[in-house]
Protein backbone atom coordinates (compact mmCIF):
# COMPACT_ATOMS: atom_id res chain seq x y z
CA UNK A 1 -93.80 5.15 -34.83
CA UNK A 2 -92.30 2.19 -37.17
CA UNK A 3 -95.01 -0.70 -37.73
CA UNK A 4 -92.71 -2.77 -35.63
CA UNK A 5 -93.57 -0.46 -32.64
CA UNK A 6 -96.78 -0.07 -33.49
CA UNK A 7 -96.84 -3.74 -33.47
CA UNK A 8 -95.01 -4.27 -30.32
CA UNK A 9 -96.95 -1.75 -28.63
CA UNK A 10 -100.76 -3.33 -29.86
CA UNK A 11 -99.79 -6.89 -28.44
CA UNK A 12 -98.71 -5.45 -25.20
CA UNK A 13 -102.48 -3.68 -25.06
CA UNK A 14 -103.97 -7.05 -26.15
CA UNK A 15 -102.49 -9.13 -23.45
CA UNK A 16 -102.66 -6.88 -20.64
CA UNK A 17 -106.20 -6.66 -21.84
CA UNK A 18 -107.08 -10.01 -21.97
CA UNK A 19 -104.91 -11.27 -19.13
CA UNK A 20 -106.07 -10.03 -15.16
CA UNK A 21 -102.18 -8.84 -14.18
CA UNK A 22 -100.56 -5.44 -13.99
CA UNK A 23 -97.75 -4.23 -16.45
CA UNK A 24 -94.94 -5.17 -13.72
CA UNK A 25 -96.39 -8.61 -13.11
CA UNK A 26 -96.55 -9.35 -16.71
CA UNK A 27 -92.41 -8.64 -16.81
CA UNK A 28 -92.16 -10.88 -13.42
CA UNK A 29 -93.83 -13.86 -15.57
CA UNK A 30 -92.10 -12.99 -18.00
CA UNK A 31 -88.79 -13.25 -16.77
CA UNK A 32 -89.96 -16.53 -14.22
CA UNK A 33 -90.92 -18.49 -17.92
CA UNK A 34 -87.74 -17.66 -20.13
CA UNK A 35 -85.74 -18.83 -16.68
CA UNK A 36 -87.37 -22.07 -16.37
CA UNK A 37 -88.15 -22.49 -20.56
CA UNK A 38 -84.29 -21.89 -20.32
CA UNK A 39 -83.47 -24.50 -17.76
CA UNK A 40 -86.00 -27.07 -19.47
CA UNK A 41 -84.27 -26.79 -22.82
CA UNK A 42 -80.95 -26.75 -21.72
CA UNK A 43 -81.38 -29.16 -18.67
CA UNK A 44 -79.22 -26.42 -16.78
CA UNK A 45 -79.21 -26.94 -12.79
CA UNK A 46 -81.03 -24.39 -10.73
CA UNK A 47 -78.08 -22.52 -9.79
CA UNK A 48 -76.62 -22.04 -13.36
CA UNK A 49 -75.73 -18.24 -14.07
CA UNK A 50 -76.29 -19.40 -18.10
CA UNK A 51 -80.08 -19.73 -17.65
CA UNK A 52 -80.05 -15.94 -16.22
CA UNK A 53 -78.93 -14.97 -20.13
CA UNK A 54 -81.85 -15.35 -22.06
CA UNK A 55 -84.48 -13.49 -19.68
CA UNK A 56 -81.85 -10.61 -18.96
CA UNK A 57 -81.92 -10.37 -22.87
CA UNK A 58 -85.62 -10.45 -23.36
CA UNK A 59 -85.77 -7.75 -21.03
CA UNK A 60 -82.98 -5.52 -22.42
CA UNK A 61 -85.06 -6.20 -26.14
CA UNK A 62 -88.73 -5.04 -24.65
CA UNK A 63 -87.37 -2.22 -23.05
CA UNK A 64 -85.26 -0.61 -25.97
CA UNK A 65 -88.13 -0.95 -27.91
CA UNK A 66 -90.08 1.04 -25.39
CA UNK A 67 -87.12 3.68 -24.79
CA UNK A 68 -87.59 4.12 -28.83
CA UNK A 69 -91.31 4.87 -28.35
CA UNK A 70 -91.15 7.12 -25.48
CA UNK A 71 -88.57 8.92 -27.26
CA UNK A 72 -90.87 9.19 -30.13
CA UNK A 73 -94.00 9.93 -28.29
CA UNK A 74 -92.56 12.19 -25.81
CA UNK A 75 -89.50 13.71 -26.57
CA UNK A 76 -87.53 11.86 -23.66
CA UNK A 77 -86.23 8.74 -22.38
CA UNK A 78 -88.10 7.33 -19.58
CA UNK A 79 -84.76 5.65 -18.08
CA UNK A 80 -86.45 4.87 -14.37
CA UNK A 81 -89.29 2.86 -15.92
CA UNK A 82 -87.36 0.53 -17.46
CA UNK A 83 -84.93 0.19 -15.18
CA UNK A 84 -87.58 -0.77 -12.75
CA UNK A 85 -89.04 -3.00 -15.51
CA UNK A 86 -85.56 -4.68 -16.29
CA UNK A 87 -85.40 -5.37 -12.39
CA UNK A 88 -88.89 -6.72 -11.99
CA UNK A 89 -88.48 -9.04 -15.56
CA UNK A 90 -85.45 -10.63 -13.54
CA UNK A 91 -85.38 -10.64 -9.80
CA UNK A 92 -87.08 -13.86 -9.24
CA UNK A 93 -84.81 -15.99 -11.91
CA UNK A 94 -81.69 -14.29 -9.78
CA UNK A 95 -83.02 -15.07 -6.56
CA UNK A 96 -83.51 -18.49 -7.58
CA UNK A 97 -80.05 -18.64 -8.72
CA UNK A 98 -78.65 -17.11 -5.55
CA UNK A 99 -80.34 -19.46 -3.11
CA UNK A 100 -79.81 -22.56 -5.25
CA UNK A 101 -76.04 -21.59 -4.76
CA UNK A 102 -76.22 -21.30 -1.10
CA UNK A 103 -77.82 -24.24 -0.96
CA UNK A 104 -75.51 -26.28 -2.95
CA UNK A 105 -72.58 -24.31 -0.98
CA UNK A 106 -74.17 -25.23 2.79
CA UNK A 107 -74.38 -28.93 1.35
CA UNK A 108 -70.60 -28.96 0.71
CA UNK A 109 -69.83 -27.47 4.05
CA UNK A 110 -71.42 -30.74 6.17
């Protein structure tokens, strides 16, 4: 493995050592901050597709990284485990984004 992965792959260990969550809550918390970090920077509404961006690219980032190392470790890509992990990293900033659109479109209807 590259120091970069090795890298990578040690602060991974060393938060989901010091913090009391699971792998796939880490990527829900994750994906929840860089929505509402994006939002906060950008002042976007709720229901803007935009603030989706960053966390979807966060999450594409992590998990080539760990494609790389299973690849490298061994001998395959685990493509299920990241998809799942690409899912979980942004479901919640989507559903947000969903509802906040219904919302805004049930408003306009009365």
């Amino acid at each position: 493995m590259s120091a970069s992965s090795l890298t990578y792959q040690g602060l991974k260990l060393r938060v989901l050592s010091i913090v009391p969550l699971a792998k796939d809550a880490i990527h829900v918390y994750i994906g929840f901050g860089c929505y509402a970090a994006t939002l906060l920077l950008f002042r976007l509404p709720l229901g803007s597709g935009r603030a989706l961006i960053p966390g979807f690219l966060v999450s594409l980032g992590m998990e080539y990284v760990d494609l790389r190392d299973n690849l490298r470790a061994h001998g395959r890509l685990l493509w299920a485990d990241s998809l799942k992990d690409i899912v979980n990293t942004n479901l919640i900033p989507l559903a947000i984004v969903l509802l906040a659109r219904l919302r805004a479109a049930s408003h306009r209807r009365v």
